[in-house]
PDB file of N, CA and C in Angstrom:
ATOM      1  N   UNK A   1      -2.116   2.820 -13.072  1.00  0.00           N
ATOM      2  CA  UNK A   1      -3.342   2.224 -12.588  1.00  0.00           C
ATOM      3  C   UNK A   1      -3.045   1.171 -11.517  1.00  0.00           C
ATOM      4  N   UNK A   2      -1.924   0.788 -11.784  1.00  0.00           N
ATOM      5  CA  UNK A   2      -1.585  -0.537 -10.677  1.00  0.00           C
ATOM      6  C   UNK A   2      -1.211   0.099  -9.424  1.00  0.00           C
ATOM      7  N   UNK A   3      -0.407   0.898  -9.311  1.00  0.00           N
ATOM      8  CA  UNK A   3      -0.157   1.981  -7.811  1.00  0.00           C
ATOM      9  C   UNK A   3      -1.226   2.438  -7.606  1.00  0.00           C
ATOM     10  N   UNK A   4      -2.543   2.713  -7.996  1.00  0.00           N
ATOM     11  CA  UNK A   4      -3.553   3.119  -7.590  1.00  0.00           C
ATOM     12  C   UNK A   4      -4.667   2.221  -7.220  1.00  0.00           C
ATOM     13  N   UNK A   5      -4.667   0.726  -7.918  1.00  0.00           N
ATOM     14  CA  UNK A   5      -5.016  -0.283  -7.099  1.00  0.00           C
ATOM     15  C   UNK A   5      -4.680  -0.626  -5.353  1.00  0.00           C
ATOM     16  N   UNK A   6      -3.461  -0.632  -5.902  1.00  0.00           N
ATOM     17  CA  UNK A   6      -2.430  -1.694  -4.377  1.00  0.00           C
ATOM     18  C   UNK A   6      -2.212  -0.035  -3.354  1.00  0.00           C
ATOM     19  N   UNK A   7      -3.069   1.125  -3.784  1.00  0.00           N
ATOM     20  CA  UNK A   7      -3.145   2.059  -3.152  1.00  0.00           C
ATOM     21  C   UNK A   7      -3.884   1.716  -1.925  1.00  0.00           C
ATOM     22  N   UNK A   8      -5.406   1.764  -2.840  1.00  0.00           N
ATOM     23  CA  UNK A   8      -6.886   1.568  -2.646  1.00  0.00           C
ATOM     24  C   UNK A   8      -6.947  -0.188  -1.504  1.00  0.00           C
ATOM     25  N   UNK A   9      -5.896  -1.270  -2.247  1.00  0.00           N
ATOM     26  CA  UNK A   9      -6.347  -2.177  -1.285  1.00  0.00           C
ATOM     27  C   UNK A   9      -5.544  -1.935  -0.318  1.00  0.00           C
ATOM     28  N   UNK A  10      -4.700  -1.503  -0.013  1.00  0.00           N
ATOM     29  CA  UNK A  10      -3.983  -1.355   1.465  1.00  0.00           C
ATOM     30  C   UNK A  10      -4.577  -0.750   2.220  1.00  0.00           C
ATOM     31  N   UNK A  11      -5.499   0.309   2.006  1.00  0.00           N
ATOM     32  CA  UNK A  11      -6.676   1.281   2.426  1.00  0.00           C
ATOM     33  C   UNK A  11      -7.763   0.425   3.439  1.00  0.00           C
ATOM     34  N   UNK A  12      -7.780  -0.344   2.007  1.00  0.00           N
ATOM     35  CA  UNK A  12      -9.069  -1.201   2.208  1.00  0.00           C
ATOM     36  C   UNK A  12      -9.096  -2.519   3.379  1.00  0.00           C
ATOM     37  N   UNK A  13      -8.061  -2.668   3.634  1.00  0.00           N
ATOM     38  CA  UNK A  13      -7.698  -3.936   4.435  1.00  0.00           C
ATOM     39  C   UNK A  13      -7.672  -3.573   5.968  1.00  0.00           C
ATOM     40  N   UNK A  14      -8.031  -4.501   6.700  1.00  0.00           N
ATOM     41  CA  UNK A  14      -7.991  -4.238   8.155  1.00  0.00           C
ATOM     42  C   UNK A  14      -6.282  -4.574   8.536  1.00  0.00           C
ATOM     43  N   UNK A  15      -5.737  -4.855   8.163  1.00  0.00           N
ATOM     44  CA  UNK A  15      -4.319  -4.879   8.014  1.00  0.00           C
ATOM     45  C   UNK A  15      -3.772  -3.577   9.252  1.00  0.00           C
ATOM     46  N   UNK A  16      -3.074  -3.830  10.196  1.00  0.00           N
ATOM     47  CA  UNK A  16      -2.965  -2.785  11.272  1.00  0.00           C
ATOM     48  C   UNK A  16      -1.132  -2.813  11.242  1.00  0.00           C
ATOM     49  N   UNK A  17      -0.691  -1.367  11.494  1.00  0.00           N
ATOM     50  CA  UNK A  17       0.875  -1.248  11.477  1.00  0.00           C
ATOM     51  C   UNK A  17       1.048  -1.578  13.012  1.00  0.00           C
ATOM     52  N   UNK A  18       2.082  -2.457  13.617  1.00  0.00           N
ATOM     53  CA  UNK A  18       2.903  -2.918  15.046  1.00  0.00           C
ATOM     54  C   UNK A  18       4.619  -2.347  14.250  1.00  0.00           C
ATOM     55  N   UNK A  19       4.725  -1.670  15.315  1.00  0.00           N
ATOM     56  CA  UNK A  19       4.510  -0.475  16.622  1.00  0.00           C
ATOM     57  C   UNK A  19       3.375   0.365  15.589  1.00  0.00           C
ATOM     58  N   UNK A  20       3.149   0.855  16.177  1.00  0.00           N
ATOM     59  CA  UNK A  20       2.059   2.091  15.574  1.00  0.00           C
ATOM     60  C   UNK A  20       2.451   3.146  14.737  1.00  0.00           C
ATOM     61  N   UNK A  21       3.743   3.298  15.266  1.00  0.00           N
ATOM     62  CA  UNK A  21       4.603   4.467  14.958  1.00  0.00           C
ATOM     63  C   UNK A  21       5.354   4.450  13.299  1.00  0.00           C
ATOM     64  N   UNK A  22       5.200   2.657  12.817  1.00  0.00           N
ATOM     65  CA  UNK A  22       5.542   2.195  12.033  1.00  0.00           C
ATOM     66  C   UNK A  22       4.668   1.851  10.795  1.00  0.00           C
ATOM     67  N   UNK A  23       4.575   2.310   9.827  1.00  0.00           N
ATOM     68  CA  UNK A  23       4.143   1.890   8.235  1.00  0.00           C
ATOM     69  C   UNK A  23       3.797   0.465   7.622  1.00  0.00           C
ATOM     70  N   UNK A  24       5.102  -0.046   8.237  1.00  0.00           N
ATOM     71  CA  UNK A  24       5.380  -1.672   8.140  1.00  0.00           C
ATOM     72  C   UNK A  24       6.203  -2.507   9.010  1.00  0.00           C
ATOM     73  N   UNK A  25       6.137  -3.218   9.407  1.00  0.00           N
ATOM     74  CA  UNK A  25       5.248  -4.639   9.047  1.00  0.00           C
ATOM     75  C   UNK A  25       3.436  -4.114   9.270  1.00  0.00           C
ATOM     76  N   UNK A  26       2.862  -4.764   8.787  1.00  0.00           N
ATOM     77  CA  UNK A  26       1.762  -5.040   9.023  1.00  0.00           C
ATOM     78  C   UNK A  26       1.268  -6.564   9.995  1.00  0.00           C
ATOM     79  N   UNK A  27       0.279  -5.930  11.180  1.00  0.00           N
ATOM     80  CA  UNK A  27       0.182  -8.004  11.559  1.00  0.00           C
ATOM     81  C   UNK A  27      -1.611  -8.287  11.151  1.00  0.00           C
ATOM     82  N   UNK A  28      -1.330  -9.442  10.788  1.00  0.00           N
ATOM     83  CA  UNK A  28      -2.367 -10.197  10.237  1.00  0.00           C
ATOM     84  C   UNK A  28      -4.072 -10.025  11.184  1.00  0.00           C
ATOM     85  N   UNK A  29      -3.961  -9.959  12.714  1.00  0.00           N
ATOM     86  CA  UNK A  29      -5.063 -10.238  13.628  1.00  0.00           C
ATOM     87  C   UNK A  29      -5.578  -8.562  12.977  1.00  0.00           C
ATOM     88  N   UNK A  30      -6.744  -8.388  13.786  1.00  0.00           N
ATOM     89  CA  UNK A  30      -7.854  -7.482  13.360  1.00  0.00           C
ATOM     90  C   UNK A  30      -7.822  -6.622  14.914  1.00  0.00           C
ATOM     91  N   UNK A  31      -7.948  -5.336  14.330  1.00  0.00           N
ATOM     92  CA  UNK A  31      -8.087  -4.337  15.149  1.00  0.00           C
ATOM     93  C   UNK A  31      -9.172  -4.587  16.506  1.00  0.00           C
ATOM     94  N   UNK A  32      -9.124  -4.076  17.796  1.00  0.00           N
ATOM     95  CA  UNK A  32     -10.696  -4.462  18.672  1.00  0.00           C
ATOM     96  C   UNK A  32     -11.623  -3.288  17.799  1.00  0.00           C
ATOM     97  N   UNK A  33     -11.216  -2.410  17.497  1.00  0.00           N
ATOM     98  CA  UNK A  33     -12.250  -1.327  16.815  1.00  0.00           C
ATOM     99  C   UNK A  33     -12.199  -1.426  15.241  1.00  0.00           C
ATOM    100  N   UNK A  34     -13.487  -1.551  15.083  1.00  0.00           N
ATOM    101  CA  UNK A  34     -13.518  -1.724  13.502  1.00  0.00           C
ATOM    102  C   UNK A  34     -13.852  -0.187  12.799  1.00  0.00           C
ATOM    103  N   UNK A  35     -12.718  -0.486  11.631  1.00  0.00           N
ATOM    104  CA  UNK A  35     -12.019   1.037  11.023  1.00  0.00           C
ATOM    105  C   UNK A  35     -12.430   0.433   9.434  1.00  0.00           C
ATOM    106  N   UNK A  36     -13.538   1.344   9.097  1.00  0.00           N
ATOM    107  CA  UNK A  36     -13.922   1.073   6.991  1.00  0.00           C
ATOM    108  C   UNK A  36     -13.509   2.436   6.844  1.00  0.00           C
ATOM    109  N   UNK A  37     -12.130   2.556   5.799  1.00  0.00           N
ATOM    110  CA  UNK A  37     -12.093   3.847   4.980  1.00  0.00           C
ATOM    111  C   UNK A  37     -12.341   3.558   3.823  1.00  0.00           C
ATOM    112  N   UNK A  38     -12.715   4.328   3.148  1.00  0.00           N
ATOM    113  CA  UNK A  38     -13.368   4.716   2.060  1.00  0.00           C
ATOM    114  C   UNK A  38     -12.489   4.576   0.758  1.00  0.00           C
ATOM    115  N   UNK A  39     -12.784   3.462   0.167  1.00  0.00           N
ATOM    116  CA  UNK A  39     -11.788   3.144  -1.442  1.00  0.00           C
ATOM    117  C   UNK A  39     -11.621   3.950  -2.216  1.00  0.00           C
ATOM    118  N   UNK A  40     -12.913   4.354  -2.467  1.00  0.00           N
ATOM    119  CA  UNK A  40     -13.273   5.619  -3.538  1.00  0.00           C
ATOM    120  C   UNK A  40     -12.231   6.818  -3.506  1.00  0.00           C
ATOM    121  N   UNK A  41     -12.315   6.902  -1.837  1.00  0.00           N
ATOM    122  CA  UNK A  41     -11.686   8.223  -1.516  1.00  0.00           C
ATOM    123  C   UNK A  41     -10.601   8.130  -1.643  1.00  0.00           C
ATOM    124  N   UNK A  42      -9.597   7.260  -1.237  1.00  0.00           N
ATOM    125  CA  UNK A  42      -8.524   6.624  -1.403  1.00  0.00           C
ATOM    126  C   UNK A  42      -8.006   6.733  -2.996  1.00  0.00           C
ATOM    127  N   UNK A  43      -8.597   6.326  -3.720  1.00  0.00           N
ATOM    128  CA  UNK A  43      -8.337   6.189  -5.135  1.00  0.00           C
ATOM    129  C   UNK A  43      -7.900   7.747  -5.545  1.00  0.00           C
ATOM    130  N   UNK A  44      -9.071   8.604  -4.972  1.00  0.00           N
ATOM    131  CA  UNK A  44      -9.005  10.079  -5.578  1.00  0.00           C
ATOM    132  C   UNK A  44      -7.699  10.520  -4.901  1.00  0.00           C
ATOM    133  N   UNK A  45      -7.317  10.326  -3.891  1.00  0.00           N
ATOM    134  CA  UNK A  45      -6.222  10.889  -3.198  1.00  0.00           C
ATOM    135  C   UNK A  45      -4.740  10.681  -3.486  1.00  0.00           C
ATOM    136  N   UNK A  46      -4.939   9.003  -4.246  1.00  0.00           N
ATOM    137  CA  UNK A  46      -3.836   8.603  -5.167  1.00  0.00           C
ATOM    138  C   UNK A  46      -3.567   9.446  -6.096  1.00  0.00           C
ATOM    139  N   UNK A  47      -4.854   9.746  -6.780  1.00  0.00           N
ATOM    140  CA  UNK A  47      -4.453  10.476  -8.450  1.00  0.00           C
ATOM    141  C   UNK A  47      -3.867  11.716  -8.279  1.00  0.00           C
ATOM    142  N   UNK A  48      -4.401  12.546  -6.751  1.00  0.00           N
ATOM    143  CA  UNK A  48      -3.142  13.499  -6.597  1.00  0.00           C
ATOM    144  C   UNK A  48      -1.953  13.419  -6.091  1.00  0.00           C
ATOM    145  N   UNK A  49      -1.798  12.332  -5.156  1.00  0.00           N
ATOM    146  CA  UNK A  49      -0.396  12.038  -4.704  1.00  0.00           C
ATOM    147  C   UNK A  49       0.396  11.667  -5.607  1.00  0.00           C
ATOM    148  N   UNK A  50       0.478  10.677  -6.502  1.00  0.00           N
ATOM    149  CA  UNK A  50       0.885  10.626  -7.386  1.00  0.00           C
ATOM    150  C   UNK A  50       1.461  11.608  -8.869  1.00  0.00           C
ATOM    151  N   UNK A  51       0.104  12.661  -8.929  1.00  0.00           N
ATOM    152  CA  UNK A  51       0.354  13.406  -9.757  1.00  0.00           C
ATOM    153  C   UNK A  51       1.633  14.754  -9.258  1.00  0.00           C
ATOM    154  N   UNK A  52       1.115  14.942  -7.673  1.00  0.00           N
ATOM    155  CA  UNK A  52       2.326  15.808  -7.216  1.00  0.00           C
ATOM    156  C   UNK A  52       3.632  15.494  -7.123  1.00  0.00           C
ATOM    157  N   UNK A  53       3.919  14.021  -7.214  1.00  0.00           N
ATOM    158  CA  UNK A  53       5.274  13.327  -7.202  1.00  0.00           C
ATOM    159  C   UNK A  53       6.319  13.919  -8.454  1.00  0.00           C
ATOM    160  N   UNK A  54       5.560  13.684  -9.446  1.00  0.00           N
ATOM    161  CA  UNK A  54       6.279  14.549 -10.851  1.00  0.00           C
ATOM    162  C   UNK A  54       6.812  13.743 -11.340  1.00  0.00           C
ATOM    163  N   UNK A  55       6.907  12.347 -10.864  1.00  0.00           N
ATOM    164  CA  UNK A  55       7.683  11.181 -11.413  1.00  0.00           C
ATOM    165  C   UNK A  55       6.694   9.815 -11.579  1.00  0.00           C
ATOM    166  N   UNK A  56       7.265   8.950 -12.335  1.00  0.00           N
ATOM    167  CA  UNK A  56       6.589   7.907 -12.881  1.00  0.00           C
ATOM    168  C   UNK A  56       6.702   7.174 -11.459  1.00  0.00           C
ATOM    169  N   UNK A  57       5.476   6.273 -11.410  1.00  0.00           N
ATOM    170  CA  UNK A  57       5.728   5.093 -10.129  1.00  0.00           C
ATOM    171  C   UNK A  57       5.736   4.103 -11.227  1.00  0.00           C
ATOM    172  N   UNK A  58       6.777   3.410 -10.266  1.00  0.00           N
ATOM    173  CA  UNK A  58       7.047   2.488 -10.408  1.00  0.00           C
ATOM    174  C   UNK A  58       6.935   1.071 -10.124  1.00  0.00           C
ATOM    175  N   UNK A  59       6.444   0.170 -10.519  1.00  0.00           N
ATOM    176  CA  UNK A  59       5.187  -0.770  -9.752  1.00  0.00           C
ATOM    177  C   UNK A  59       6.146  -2.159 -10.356  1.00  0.00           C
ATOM    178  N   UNK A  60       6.728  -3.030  -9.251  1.00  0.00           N
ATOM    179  CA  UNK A  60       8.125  -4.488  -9.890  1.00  0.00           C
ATOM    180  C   UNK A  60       6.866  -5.284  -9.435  1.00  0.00           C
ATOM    181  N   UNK A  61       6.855  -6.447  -9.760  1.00  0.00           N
ATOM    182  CA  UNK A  61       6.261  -7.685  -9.333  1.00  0.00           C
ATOM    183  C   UNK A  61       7.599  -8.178  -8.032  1.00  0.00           C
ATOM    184  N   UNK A  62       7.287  -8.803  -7.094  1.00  0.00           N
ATOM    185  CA  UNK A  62       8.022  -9.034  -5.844  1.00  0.00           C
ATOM    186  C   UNK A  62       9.004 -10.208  -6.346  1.00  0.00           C
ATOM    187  N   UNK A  63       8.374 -11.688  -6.557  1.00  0.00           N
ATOM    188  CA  UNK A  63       9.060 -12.486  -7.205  1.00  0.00           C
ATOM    189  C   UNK A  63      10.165 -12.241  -7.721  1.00  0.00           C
ATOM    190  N   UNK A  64      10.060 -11.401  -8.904  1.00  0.00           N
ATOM    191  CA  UNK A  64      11.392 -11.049  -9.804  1.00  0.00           C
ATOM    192  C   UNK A  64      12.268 -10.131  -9.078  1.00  0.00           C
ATOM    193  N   UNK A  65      11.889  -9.504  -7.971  1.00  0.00           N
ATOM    194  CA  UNK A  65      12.538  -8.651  -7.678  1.00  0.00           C
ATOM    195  C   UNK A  65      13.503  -9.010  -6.874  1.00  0.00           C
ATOM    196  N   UNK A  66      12.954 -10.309  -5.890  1.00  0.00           N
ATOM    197  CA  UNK A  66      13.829 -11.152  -4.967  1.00  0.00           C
ATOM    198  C   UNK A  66      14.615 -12.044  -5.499  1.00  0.00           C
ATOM    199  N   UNK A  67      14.182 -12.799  -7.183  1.00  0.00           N
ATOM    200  CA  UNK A  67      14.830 -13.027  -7.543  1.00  0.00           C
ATOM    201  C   UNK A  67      16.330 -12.315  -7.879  1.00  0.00           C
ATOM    202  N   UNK A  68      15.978 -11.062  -8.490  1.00  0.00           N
ATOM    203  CA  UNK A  68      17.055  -9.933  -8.437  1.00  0.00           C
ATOM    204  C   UNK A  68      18.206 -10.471  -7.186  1.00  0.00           C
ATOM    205  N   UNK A  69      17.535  -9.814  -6.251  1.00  0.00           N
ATOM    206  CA  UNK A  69      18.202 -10.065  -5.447  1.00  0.00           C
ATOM    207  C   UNK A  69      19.343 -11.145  -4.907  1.00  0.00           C
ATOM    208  N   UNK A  70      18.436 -12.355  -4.815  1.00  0.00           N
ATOM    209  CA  UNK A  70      18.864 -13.514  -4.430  1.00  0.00           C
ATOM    210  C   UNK A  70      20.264 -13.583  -5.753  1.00  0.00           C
ATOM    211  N   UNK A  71      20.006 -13.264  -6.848  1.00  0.00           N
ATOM    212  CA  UNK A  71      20.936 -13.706  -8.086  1.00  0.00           C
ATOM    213  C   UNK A  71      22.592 -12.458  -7.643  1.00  0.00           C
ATOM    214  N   UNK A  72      22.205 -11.781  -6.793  1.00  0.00           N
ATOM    215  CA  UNK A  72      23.390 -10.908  -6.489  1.00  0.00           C
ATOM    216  C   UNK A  72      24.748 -11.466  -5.742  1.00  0.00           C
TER     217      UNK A  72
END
């Protein structure tokens, strides 16, 4: 349910990929054209992406994870 949240809000956010070509980073300013996709739809599209994966997702909290890290 949590990968299908943080699905739906990444969807949901005006959040734009620099270079274009790229996934991530994301930059903070707002598109000149305003872009609403659809949560709902988003959500449904999770439950099959997910389901075609065949594997569990896996969802860390960031904190602990950098902690991880940092402790290496």
């Amino acid at each position: 349910m949590t990968a299908l949240v943080l699905l739906a809000c990444d969807a949901g956010n005006t959040l734009w990929a620099h270079p274009a070509e790229r996934k991530r980073p994301k930059q903070l300013s707002t598109p000149n054209q305003f872009r609403e996709d659809n949560v709902w739809t988003m959500l449904e599209r999770g439950v099959s992406l997910f389901a075609e994966s065949g594997s569990p997702v896996v969802c860390e909290a960031y904190p602990k994870r950098f902690q991880r890290v940092a402790e290496s």
